[in-house]
Protein backbone atom coordinates (compact mmCIF):
# COMPACT_ATOMS: atom_id res chain seq x y z
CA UNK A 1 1.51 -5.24 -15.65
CA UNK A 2 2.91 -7.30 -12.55
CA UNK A 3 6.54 -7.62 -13.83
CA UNK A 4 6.19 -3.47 -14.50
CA UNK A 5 4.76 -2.87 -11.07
CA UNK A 6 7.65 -4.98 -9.59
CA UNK A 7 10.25 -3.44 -11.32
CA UNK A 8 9.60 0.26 -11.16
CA UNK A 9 8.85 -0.30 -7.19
CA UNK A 10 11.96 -1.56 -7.03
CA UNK A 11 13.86 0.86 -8.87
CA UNK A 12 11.70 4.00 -7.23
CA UNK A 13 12.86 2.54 -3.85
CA UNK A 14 16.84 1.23 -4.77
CA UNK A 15 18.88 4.64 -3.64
CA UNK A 16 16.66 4.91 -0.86
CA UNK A 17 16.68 8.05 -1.56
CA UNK A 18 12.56 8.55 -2.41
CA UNK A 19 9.83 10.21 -0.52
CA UNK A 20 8.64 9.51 3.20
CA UNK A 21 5.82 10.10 5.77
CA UNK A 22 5.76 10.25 9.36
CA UNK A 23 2.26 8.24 9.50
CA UNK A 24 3.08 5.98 6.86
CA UNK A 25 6.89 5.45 8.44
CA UNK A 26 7.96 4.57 4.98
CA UNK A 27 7.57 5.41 1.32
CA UNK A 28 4.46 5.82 0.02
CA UNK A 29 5.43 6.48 -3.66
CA UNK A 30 7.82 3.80 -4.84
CA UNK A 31 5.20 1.37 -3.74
CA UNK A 32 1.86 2.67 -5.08
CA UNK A 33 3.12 4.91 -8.13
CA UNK A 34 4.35 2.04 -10.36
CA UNK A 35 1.31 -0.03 -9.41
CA UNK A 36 -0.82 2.79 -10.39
CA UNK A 37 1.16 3.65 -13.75
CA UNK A 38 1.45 -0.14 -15.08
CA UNK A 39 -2.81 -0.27 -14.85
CA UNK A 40 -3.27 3.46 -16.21
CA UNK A 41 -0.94 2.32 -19.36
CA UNK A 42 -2.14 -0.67 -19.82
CA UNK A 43 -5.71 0.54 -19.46
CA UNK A 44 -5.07 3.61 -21.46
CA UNK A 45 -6.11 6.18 -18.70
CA UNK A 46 -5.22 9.68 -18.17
CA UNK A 47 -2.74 11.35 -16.10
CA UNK A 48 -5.78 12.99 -14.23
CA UNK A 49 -7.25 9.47 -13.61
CA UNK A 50 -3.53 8.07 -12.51
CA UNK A 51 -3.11 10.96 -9.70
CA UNK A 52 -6.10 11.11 -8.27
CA UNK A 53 -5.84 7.14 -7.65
CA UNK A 54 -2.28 7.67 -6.65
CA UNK A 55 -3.77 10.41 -4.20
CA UNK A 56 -6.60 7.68 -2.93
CA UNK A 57 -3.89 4.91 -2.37
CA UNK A 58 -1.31 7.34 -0.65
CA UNK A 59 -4.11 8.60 1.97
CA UNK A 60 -5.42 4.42 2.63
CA UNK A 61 -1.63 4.08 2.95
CA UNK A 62 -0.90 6.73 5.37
CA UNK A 63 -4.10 5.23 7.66
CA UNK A 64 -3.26 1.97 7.72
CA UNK A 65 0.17 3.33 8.75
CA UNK A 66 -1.04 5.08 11.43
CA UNK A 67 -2.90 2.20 12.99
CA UNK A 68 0.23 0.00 12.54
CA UNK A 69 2.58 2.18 14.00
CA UNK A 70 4.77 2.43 16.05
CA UNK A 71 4.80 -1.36 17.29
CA UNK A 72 5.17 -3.18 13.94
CA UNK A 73 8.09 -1.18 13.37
CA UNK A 74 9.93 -3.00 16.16
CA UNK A 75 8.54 -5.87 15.90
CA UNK A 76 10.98 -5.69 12.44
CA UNK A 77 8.20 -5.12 9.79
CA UNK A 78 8.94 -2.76 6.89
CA UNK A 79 6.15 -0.71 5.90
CA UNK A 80 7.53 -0.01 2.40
CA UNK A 81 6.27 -3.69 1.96
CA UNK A 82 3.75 -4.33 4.54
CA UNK A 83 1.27 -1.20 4.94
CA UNK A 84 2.20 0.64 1.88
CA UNK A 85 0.37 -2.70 -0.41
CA UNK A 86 -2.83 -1.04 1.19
CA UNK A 87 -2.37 1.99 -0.98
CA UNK A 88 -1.30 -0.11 -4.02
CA UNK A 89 -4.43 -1.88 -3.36
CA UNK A 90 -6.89 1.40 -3.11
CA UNK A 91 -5.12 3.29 -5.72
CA UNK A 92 -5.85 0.19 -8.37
CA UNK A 93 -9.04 -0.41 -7.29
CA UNK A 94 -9.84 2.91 -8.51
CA UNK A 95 -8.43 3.02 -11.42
CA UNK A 96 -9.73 -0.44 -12.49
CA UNK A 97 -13.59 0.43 -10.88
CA UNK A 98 -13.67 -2.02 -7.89
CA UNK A 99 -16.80 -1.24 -5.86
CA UNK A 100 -16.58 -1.11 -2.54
CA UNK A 101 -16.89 -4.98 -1.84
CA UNK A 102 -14.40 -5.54 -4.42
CA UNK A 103 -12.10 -3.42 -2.76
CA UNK A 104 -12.93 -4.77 0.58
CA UNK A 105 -11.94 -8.45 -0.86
CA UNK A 106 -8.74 -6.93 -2.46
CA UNK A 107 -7.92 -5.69 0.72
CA UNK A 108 -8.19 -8.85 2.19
CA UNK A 109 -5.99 -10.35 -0.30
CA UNK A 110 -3.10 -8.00 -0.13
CA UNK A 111 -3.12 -9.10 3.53
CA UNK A 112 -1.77 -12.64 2.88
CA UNK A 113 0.79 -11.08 0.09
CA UNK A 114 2.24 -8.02 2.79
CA UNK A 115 5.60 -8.82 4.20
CA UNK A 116 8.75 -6.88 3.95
CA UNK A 117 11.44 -7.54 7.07
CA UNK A 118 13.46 -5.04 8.36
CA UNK A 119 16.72 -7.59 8.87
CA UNK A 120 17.22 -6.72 5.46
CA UNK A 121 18.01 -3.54 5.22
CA UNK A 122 21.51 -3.16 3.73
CA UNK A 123 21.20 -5.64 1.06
CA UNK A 124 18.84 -5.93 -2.20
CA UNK A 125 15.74 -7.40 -0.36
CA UNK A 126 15.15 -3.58 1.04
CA UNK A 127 14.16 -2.22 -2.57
CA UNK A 128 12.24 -5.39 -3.63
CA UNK A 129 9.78 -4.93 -0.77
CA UNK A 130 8.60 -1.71 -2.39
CA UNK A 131 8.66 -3.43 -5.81
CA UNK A 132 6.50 -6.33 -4.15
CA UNK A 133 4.36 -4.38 -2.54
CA UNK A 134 3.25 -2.34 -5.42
CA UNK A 135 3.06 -5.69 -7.79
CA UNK A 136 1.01 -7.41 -4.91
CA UNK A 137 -1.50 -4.83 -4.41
CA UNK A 138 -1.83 -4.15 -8.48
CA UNK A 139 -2.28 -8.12 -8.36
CA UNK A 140 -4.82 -8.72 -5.32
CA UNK A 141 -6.69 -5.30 -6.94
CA UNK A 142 -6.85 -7.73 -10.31
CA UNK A 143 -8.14 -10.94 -8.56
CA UNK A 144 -11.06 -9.10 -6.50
CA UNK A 145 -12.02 -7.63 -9.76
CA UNK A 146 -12.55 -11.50 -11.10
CA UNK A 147 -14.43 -12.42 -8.14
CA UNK A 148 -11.50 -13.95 -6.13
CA UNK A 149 -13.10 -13.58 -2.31
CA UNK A 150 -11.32 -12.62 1.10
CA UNK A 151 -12.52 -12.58 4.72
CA UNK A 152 -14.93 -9.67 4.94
CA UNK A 153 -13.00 -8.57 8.24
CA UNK A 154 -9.10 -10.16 7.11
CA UNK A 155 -7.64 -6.46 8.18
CA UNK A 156 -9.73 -5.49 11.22
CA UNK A 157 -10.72 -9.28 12.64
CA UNK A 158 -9.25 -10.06 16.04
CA UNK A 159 -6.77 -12.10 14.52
CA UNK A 160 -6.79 -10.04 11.25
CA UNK A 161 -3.94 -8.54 9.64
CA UNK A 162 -3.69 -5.39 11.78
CA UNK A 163 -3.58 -7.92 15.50
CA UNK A 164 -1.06 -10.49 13.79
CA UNK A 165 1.46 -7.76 12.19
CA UNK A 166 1.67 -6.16 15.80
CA UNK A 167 -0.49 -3.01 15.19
CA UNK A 168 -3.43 -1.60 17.04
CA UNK A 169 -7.11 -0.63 15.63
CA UNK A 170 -7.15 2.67 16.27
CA UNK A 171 -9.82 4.40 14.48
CA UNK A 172 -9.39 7.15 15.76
CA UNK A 173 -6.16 7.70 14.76
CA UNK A 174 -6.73 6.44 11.30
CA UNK A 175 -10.23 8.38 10.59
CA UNK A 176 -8.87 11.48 11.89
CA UNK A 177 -8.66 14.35 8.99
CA UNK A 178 -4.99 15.21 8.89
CA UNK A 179 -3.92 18.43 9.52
CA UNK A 180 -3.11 19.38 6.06
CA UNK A 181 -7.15 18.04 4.82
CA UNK A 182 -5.01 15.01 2.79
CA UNK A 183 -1.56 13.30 3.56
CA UNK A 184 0.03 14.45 0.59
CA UNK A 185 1.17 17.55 1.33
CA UNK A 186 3.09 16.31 4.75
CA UNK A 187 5.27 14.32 2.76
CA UNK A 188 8.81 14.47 3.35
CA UNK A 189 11.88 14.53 0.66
């Protein structure tokens, strides 16, 4: 399921030419779709199942997005890779039935595996931080759901993942309905 994650990411995100979103800043689909697809086959799950976890893990993306951007941007991070794992991460958990302290701990865990850089964009590293992303958060989703334990606050904690990647809690921003009642529909092609 990992080596399928990672190399459909990767391949969803290689032209460069897949989806985007302004709160997100990225691609929400090359990271999260394969992620979702590799568990749903391998789990034997329906399309219906697949897409509304897709939809779950592309909304968590968009919000983490929002309270990430714009700083960790220029500070050189690559949200393909480091905010779009979130939505891996939620979009698995659903599909595989994490509860909600499950999903808390695989949250948690896809913050030590999130890292994409923008210094390399332009070479083969750009399409393998989608591919990572979405075999990371199928793979921290997998771990919580065997018991492996995070900090309860690793993405929110003063120095948590949000404070260390250069972002800013902003709750308000990131609980905010969007404008379209999901983030779906304000994606870009």
């Amino acid at each position: 399921m990992l080596d399928a994650a990672l190399a459909h990411g990767v391949a969803g995100h290689i032209l460069d030419y897949d989806d985007a979103h302004q709160a997100i800043r990225g691609h929400g689909t090359a990271p999260i779709m394969p992620a979702v697809l590799a568990a749903a086959e391998a789990m034997e799950l329906t399309v219906g199942q697949s897409l509304a976890a897709f939809a779950c893990g592309y909304g968590a993306c968009a919000r983490m997005g929002l309270m990430l951007e714009p700083a960790h941007y220029v500070r050189g991070f690559h949200t393909a890779a480091s905010a779009d794992i979130f939505g891996a991460v939620v979009a698995t958990a659903r599909l595989i039935g994490l509860d909600a302290e499950q999903t808390r701990h695989a949250l948690g865990i896809a913050g030590i595996m999130s890292s994409g850089l923008i210094a390399n964009f332009g070479s083969m590293c750009k399409a393998l931080h989608a591919g990572r992303a979405a075999s990371s958060g199928l793979h921290a989703a997998r771990l919580a759901a065997r018991g492996f334990t995070s900090s309860h606050d690793a993405i929110e904690a003063a120095n948590g993942f949000i404070n260390a990647v250069g972002g800013e809690r902003r709750d308000d921003l990131a609980l905010k309905p969007p404008p379209s009642n999901h983030h779906l529909p304000d994606t870009l092609f």
